[in-house]
N, C-alpha and C. Protein backbone atom coordinates (compact mmCIF):
# COMPACT_ATOMS: atom_id res chain seq x y z
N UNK A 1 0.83 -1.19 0.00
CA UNK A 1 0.00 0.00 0.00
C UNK A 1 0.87 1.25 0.00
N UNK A 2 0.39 2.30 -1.13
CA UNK A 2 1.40 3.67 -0.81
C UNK A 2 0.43 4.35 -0.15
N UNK A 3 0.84 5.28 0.72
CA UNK A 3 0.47 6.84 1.50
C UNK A 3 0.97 7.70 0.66
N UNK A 4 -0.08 8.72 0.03
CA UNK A 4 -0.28 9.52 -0.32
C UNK A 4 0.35 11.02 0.24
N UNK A 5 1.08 11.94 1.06
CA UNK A 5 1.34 13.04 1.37
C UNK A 5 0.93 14.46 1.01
N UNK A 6 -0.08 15.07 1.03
CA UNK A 6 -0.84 16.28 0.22
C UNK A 6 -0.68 17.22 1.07
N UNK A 7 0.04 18.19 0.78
CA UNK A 7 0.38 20.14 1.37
C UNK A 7 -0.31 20.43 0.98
N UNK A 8 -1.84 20.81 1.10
CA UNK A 8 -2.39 22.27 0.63
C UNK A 8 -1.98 23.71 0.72
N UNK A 9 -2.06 24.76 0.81
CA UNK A 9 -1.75 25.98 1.09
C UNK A 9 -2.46 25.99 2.16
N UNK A 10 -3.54 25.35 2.69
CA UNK A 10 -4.36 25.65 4.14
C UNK A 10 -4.67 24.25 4.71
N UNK A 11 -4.20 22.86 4.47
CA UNK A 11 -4.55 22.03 5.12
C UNK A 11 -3.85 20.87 4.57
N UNK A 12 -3.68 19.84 5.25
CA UNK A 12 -2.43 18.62 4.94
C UNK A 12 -3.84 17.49 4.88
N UNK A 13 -3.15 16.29 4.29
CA UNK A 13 -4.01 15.29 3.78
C UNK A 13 -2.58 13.87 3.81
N UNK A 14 -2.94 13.05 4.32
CA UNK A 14 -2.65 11.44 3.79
C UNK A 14 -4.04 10.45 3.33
N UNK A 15 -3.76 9.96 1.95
CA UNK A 15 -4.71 9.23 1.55
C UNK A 15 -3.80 8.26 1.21
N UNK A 16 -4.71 7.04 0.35
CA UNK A 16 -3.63 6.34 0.18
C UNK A 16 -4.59 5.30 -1.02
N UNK A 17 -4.91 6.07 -1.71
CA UNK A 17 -4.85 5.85 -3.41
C UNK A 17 -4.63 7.50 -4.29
N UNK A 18 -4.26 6.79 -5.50
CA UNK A 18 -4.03 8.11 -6.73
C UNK A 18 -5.25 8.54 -6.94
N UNK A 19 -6.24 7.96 -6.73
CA UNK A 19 -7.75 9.05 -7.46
C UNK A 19 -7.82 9.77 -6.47
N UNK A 20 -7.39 9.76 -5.02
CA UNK A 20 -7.84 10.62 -3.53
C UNK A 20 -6.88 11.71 -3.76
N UNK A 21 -5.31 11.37 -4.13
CA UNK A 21 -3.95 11.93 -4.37
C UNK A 21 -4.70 12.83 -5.62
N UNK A 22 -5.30 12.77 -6.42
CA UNK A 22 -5.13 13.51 -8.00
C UNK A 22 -6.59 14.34 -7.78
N UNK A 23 -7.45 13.99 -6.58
CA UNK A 23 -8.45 14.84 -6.53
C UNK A 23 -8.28 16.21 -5.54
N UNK A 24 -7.41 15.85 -5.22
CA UNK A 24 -6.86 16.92 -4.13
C UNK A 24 -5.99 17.68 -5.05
N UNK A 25 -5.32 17.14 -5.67
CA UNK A 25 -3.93 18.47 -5.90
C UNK A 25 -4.44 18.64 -7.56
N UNK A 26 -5.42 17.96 -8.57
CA UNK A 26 -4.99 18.55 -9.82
C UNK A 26 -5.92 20.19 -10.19
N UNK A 27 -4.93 20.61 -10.83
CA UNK A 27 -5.33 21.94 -11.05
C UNK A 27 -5.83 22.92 -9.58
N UNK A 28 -4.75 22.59 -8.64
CA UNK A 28 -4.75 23.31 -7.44
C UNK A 28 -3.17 23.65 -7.32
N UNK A 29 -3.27 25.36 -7.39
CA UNK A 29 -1.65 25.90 -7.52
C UNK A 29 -1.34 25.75 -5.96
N UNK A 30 -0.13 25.60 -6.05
CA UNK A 30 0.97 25.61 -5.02
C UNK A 30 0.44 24.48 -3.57
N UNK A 31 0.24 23.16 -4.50
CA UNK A 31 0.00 22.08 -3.63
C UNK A 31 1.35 21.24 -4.32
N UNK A 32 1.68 20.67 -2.78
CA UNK A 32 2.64 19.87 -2.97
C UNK A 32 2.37 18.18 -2.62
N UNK A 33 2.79 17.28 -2.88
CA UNK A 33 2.37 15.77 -2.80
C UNK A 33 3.73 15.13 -3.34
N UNK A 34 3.53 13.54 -2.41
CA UNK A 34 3.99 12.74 -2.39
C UNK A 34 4.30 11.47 -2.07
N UNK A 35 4.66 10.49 -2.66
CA UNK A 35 4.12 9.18 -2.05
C UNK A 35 5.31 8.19 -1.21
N UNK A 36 4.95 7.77 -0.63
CA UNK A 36 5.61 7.08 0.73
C UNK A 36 5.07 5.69 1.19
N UNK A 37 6.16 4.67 1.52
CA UNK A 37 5.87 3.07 1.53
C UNK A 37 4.89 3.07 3.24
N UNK A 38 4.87 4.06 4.09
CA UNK A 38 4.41 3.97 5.18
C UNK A 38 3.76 5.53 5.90
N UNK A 39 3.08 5.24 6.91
CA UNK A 39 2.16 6.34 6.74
C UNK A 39 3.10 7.37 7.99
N UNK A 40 3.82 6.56 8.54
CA UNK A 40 4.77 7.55 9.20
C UNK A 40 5.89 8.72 8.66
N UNK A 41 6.37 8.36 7.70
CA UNK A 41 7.35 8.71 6.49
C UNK A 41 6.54 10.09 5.94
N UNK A 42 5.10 9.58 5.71
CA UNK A 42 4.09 10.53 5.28
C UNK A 42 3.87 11.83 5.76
N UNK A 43 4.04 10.89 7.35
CA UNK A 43 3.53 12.29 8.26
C UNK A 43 4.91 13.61 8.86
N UNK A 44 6.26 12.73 8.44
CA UNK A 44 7.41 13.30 8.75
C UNK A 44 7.16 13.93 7.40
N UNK A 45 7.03 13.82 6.66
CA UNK A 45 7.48 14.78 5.10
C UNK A 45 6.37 16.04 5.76
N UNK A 46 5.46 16.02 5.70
CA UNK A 46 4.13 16.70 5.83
C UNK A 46 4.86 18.11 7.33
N UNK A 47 5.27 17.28 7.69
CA UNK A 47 6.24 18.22 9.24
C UNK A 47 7.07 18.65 9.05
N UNK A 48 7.95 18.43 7.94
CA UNK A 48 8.82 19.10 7.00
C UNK A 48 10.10 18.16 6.94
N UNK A 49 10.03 17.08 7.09
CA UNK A 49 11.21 15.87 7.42
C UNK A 49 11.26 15.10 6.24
N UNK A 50 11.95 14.96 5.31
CA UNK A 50 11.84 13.82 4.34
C UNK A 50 12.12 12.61 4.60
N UNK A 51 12.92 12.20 5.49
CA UNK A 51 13.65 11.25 5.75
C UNK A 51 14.59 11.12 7.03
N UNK A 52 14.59 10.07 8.14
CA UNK A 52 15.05 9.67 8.79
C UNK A 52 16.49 9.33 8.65
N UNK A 53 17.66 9.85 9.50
CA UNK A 53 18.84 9.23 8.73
C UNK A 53 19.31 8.68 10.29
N UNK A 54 20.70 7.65 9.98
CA UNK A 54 21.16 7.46 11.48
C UNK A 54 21.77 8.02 12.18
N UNK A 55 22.68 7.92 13.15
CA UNK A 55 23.65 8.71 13.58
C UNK A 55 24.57 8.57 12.77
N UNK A 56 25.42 10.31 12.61
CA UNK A 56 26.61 10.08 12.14
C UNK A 56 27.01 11.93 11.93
N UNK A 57 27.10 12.05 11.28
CA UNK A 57 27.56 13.53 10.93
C UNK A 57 26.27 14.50 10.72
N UNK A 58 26.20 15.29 11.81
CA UNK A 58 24.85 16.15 11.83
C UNK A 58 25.21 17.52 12.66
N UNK A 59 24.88 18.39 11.50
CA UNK A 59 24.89 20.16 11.53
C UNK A 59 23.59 21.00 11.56
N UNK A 60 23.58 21.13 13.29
CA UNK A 60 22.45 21.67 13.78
C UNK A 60 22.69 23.38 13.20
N UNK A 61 21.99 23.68 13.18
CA UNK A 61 21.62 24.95 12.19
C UNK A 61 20.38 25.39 12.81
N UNK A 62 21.17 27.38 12.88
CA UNK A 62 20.04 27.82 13.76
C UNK A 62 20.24 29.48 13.18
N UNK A 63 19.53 30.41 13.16
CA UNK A 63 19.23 31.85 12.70
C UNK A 63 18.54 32.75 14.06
N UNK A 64 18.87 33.88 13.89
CA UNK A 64 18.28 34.32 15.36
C UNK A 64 18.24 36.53 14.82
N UNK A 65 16.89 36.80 15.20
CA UNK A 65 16.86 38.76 15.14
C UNK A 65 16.74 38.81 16.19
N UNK A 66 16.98 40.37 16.06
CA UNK A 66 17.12 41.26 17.09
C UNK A 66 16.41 42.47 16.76
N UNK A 67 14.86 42.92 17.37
CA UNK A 67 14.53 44.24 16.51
C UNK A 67 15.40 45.38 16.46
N UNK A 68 16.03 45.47 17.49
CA UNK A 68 17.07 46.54 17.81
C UNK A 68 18.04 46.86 16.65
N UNK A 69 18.07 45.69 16.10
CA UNK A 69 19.46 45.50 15.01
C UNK A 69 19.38 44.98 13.60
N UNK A 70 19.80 45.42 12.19
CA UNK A 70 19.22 45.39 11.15
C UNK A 70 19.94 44.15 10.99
N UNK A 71 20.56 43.11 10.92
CA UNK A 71 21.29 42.11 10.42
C UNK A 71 20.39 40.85 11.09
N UNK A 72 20.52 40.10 11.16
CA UNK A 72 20.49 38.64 11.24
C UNK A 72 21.76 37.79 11.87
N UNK A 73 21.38 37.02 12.99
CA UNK A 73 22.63 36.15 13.38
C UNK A 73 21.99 35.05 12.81
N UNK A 74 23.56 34.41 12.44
CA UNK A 74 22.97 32.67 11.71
C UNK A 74 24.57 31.77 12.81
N UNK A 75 24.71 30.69 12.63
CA UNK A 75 25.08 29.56 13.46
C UNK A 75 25.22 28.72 12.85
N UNK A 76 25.97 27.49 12.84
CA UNK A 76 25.99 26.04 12.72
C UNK A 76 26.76 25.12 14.21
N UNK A 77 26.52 24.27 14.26
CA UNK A 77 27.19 22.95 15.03
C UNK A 77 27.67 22.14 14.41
N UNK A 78 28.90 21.41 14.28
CA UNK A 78 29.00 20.21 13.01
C UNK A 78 29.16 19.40 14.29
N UNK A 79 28.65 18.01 14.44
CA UNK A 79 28.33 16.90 15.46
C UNK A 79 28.65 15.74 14.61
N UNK A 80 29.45 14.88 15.41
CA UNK A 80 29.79 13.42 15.04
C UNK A 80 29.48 12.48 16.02
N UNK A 81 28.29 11.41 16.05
CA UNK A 81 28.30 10.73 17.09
C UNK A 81 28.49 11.66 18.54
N UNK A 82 28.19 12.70 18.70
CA UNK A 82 27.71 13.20 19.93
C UNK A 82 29.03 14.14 20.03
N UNK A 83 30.25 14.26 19.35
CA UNK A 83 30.95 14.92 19.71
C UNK A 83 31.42 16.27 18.64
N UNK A 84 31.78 17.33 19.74
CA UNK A 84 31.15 18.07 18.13
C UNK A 84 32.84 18.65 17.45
N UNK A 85 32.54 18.76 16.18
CA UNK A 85 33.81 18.57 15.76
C UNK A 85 34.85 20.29 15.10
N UNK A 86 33.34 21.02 14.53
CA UNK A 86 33.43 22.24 14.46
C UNK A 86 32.47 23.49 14.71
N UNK A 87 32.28 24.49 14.89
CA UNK A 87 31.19 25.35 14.67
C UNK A 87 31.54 26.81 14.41
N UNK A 88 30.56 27.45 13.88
CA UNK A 88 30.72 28.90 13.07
C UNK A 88 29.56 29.93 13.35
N UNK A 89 29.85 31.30 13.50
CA UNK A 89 28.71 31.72 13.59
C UNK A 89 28.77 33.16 13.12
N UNK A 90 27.71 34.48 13.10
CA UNK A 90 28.24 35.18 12.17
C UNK A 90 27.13 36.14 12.31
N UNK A 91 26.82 36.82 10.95
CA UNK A 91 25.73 38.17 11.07
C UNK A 91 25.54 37.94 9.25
N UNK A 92 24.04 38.05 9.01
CA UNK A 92 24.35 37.97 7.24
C UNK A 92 24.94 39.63 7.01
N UNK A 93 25.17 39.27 5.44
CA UNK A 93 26.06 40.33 4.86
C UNK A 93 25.53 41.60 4.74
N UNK A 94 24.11 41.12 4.56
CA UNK A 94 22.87 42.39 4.62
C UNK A 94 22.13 42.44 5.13
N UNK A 95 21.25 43.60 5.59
CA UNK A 95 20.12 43.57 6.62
C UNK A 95 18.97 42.27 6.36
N UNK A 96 18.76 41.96 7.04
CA UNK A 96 17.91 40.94 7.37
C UNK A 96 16.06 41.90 6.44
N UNK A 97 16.08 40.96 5.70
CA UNK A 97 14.59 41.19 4.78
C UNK A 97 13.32 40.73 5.54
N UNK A 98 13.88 39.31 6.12
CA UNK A 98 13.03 38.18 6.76
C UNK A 98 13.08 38.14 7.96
N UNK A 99 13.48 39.06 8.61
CA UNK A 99 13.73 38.71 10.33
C UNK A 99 15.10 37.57 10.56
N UNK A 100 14.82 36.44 11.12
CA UNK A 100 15.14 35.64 11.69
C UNK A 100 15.42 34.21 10.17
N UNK A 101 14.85 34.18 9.45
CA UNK A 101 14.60 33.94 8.45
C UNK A 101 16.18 33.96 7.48
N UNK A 102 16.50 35.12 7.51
CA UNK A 102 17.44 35.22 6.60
C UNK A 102 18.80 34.49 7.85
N UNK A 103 18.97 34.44 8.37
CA UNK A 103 19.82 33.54 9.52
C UNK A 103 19.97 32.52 9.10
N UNK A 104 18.47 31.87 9.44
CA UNK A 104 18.47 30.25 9.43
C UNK A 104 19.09 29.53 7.91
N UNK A 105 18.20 30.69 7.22
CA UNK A 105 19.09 30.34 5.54
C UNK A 105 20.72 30.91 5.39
N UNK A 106 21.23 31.76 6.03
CA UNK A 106 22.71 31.56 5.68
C UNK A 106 23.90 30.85 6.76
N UNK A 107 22.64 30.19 7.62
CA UNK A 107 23.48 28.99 8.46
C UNK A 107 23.74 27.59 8.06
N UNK A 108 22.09 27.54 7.17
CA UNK A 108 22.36 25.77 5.96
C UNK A 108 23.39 26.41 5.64
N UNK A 109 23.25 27.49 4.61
CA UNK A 109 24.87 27.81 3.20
C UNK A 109 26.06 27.65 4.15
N UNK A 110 26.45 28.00 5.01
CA UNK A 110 27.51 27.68 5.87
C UNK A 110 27.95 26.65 5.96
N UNK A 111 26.84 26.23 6.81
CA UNK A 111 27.28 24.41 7.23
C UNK A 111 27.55 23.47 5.65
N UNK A 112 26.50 23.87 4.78
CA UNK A 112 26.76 23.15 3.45
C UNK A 112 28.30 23.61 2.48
N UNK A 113 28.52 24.59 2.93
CA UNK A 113 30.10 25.07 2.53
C UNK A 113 31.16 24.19 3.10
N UNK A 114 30.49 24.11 4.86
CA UNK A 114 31.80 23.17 5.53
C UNK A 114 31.94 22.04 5.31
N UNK A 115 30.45 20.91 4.64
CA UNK A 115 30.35 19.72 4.23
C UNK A 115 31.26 19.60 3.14
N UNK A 116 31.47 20.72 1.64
CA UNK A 116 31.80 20.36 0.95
C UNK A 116 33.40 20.78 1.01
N UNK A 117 33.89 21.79 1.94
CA UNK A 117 35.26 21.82 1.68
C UNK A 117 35.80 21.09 2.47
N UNK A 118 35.00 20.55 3.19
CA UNK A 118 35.74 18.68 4.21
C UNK A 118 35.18 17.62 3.37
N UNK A 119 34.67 17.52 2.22
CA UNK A 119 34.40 16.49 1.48
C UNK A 119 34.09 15.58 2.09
N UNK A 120 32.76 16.10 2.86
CA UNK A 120 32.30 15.17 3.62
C UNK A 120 30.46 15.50 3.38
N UNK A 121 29.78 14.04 3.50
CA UNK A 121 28.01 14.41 3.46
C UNK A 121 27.34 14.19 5.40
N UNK A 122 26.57 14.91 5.43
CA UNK A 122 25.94 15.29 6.51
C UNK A 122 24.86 15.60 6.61
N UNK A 123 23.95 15.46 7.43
CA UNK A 123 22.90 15.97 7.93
C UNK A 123 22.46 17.47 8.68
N UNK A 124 21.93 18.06 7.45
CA UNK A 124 21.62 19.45 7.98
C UNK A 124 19.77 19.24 9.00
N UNK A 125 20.50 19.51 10.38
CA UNK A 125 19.00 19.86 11.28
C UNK A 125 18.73 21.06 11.22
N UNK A 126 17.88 21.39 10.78
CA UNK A 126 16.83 22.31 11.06
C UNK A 126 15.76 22.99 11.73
N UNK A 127 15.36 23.72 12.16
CA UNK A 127 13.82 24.15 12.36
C UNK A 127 13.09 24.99 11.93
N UNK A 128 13.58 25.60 10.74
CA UNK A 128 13.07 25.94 9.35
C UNK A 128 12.65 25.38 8.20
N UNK A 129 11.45 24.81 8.15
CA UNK A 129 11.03 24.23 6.84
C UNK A 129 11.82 24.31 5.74
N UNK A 130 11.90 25.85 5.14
CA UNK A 130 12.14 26.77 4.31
C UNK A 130 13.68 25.75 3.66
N UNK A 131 14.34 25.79 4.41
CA UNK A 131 15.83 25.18 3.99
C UNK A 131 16.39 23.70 3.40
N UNK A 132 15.34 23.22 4.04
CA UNK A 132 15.01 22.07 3.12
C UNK A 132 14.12 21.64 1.35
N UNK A 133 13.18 22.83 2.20
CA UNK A 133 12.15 22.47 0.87
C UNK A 133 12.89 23.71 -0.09
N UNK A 134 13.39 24.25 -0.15
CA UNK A 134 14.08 25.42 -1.15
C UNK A 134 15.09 24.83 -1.84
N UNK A 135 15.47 23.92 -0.66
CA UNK A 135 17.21 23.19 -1.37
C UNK A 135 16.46 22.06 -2.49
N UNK A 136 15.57 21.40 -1.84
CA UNK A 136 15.35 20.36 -3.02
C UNK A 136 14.10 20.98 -3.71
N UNK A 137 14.02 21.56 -3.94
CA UNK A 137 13.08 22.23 -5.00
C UNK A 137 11.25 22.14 -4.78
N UNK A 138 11.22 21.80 -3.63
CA UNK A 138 10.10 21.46 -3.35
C UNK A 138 8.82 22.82 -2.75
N UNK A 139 9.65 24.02 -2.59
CA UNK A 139 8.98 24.71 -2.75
C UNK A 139 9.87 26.06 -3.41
N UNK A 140 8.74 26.81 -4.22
CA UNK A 140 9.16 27.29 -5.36
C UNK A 140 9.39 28.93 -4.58
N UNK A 141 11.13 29.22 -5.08
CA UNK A 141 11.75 30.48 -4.40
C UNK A 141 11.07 31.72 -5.27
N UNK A 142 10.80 33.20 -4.39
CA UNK A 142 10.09 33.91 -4.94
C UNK A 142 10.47 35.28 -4.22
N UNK A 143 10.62 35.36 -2.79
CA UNK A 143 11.88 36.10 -2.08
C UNK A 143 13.00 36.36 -2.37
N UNK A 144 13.56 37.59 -2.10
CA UNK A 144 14.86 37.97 -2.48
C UNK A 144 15.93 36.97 -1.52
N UNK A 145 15.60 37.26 -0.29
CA UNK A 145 16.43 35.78 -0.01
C UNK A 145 15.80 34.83 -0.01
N UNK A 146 15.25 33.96 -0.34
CA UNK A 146 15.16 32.53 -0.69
C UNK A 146 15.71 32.06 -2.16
N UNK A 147 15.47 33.46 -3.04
CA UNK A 147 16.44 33.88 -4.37
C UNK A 147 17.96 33.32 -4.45
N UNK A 148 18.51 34.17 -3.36
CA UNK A 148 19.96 34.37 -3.07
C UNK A 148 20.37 32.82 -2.88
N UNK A 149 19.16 32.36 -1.92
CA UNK A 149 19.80 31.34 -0.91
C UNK A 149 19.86 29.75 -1.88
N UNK A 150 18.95 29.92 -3.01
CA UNK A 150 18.63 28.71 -4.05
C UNK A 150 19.87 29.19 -4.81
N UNK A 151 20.45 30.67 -4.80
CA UNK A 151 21.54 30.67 -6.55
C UNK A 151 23.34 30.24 -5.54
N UNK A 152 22.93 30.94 -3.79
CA UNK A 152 24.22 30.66 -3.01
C UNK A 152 24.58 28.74 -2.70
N UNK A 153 23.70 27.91 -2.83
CA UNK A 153 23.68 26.56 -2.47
C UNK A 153 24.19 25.81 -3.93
N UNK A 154 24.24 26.39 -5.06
CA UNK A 154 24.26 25.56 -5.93
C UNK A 154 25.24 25.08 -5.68
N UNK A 155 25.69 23.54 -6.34
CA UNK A 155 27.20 22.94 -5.89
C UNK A 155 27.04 22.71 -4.65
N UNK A 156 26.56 23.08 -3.50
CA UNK A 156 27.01 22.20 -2.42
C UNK A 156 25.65 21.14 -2.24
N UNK A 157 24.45 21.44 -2.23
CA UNK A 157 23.07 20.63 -1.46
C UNK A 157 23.62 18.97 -1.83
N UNK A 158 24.35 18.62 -2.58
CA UNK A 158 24.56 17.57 -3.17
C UNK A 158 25.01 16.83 -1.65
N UNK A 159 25.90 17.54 -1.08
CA UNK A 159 26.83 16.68 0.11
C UNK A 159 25.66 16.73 1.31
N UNK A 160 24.00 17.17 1.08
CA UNK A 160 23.89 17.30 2.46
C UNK A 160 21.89 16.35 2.46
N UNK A 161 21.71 16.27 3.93
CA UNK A 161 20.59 15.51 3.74
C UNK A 161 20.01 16.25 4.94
N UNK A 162 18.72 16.17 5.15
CA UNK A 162 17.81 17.27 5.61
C UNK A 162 17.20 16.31 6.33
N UNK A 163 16.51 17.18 7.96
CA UNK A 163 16.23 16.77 9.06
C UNK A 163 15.50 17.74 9.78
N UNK A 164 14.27 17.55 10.05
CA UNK A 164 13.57 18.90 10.65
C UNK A 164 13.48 18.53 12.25
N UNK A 165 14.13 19.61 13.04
CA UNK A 165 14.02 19.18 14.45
C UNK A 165 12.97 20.06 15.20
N UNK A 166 12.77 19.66 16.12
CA UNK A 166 11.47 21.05 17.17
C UNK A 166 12.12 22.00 17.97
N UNK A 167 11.66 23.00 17.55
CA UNK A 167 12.83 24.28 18.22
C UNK A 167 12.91 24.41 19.42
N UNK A 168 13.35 24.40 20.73
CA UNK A 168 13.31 24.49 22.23
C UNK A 168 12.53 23.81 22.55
N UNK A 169 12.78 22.20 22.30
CA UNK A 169 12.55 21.62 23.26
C UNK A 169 13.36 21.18 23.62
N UNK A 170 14.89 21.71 24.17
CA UNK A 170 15.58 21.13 25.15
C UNK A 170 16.65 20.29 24.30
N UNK A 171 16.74 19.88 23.25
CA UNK A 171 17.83 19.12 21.94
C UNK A 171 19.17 19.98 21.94
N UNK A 172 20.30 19.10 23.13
CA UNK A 172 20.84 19.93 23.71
C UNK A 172 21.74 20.40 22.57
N UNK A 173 21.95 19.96 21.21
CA UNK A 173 22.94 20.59 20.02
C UNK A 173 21.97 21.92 19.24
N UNK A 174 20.46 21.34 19.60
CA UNK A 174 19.83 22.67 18.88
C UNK A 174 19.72 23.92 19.83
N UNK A 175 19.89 23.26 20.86
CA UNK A 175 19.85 24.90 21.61
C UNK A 175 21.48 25.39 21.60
N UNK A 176 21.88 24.77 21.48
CA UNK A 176 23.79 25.59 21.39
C UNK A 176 23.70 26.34 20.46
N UNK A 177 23.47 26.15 19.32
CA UNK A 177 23.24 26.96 18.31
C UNK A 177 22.65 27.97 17.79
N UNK A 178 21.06 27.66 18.69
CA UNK A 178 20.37 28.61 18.92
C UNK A 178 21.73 30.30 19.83
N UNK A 179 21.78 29.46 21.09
CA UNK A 179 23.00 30.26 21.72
C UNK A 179 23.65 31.02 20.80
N UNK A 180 24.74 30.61 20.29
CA UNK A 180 25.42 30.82 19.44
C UNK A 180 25.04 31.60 18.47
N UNK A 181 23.93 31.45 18.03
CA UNK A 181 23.38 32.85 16.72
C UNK A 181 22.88 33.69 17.55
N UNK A 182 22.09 33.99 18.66
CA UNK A 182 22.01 35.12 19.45
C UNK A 182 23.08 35.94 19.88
N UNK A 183 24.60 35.30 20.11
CA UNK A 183 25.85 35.33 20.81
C UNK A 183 26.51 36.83 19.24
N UNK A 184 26.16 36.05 18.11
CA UNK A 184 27.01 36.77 17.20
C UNK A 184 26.14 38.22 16.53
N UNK A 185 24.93 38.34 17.25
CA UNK A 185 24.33 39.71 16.72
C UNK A 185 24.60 39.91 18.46
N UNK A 186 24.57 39.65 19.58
CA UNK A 186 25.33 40.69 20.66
C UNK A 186 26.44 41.15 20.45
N UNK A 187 27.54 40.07 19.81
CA UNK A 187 28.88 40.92 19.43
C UNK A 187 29.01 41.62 18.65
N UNK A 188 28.15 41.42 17.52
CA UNK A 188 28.19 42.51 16.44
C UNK A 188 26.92 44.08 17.20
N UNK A 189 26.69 43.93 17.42
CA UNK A 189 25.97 45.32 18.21
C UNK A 189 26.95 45.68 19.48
N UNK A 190 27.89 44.75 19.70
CA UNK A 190 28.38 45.75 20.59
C UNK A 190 29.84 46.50 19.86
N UNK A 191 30.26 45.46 18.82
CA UNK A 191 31.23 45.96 17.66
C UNK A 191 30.88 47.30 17.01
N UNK A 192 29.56 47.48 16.39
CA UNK A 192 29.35 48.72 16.44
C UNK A 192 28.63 49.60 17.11
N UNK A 193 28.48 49.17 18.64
CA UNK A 193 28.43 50.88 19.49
C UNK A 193 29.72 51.34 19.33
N UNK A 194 30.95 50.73 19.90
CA UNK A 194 32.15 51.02 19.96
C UNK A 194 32.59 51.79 18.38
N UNK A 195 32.79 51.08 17.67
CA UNK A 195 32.67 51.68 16.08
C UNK A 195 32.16 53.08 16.16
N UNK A 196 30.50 53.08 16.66
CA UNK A 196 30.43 54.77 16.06
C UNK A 196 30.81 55.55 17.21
N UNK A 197 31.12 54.91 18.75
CA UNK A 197 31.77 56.22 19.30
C UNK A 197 33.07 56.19 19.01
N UNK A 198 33.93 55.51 18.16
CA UNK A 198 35.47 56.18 18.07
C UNK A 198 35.36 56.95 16.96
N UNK A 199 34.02 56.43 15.99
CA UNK A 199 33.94 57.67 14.75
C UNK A 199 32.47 57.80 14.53
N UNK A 200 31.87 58.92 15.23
CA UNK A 200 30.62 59.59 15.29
C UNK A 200 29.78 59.48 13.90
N UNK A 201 30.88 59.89 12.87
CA UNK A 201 30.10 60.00 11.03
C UNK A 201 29.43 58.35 10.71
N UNK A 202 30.17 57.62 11.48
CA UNK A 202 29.92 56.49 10.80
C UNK A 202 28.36 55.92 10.51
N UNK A 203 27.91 55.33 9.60
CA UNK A 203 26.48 55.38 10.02
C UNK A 203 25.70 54.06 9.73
N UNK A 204 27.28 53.24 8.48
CA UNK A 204 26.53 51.86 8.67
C UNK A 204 27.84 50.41 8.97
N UNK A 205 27.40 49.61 9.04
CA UNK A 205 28.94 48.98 9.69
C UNK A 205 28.73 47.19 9.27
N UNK A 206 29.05 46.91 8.47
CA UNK A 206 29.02 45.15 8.53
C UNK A 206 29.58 44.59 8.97
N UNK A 207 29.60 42.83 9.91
CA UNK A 207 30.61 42.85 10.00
C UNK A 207 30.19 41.08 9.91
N UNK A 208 30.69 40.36 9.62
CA UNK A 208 30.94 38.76 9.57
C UNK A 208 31.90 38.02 9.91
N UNK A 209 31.71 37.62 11.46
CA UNK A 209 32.25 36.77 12.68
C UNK A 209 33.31 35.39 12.30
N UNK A 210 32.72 35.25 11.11
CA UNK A 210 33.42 34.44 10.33
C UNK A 210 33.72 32.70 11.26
N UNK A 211 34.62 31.81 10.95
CA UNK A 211 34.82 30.89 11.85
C UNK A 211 35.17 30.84 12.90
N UNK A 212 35.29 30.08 14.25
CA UNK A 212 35.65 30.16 15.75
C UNK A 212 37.22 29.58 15.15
């Protein structure tokens, strides 16, 4: 038997024949579907999870605003079997469009940069839908950053596999990260108070934290 998987724009569906599957989504824009050997698989895609992977190499990934402050902090964790092996954290390059949003998306590009210049594949965790379904094409980019973030990934999504986790509940690698992207828009706001009192004219200031 297949399970059916149906995204509406306002309501989710598992059926589990094609006439239930083709009465729901044909000639209905921006529905997504898909079919799955079990109805659990179904309900992880539908939550934003494609797939279950085991332990092994997994890059918790986290984005974090500040209304106070026009940028975006973003984060990664790289984790091996429980021990963690690298991490990075930072401010995007430009004011934040999306809030919190533009973070979480230039913390995948990060971590998916570090997969591929360690020539290594991994598991990007998440708690942004958005970064998964953008990377594999599953939902269609239309934002200036979700733009950026589909033309900045090309070449790497190949090394990486996607994992949607639940944000604060206590997942002690997703809250480090969380940490950690809050950590790099405090330093960068306190980088530039200091900045404009040694030079008053100054009026805009970037700055990217780059690797630990």
């Amino acid at each position: 038997m297949k399970y059916y998987a149906v995204k509406c724009t306002d309501s989710e569906h598992i059926v589990t024949s094609w006439s239930e599957c083709e009465r729901l989504t044909h000639g209905v824009k921006g529905t997504l579907f898909k079919s799955f050997g079990t109805k659990e698989e179904a309900k992880a895609w539908l939550s934003g999870v494609s797939e279950k992977f085991p332990e092994g190499l997994r890059l918790f990934v986290d984005g974090s605003f500040s209304p106070d402050f026009d940028y975006a902090g973003w984060a990664f964790v790289a984790v091996e079997n429980g021990v963690e092996l690298a991490s990075a954290y930072g401010i995007t390059p430009q004011p934040a469009e999306s809030r919190n949003i533009d973070g979480e998306l230039m913390a995948a590009y990060k971590a998916m940069q570090w997969l591929k210049a360690n020539n290594r594949t991994g598991v990007i965790c998440h708690d942004y839908e958005g970064i998964a379904r953008w990377a594999k094409g599953e939902w269609k980019a239309k934002s200036p950053v979700a733009l950026r973030y589909i033309e900045d990934i090309k070449g790497l999504v190949g090394n990486a596999n996607f994992e949607k986790v639940d944000a604060h509940t206590g997942v002690k690698w997703n809250e480090h990260v969380d940490e950690l992207a809050k950590k790099a828009i405090a330093e960068a706001k306190k980088a530039k108070n200091l900045q404009a009192k040694a030079s008053p004219s100054l009026k805009n200031i970037e700055l990217d934290l780059g690797l630990l």
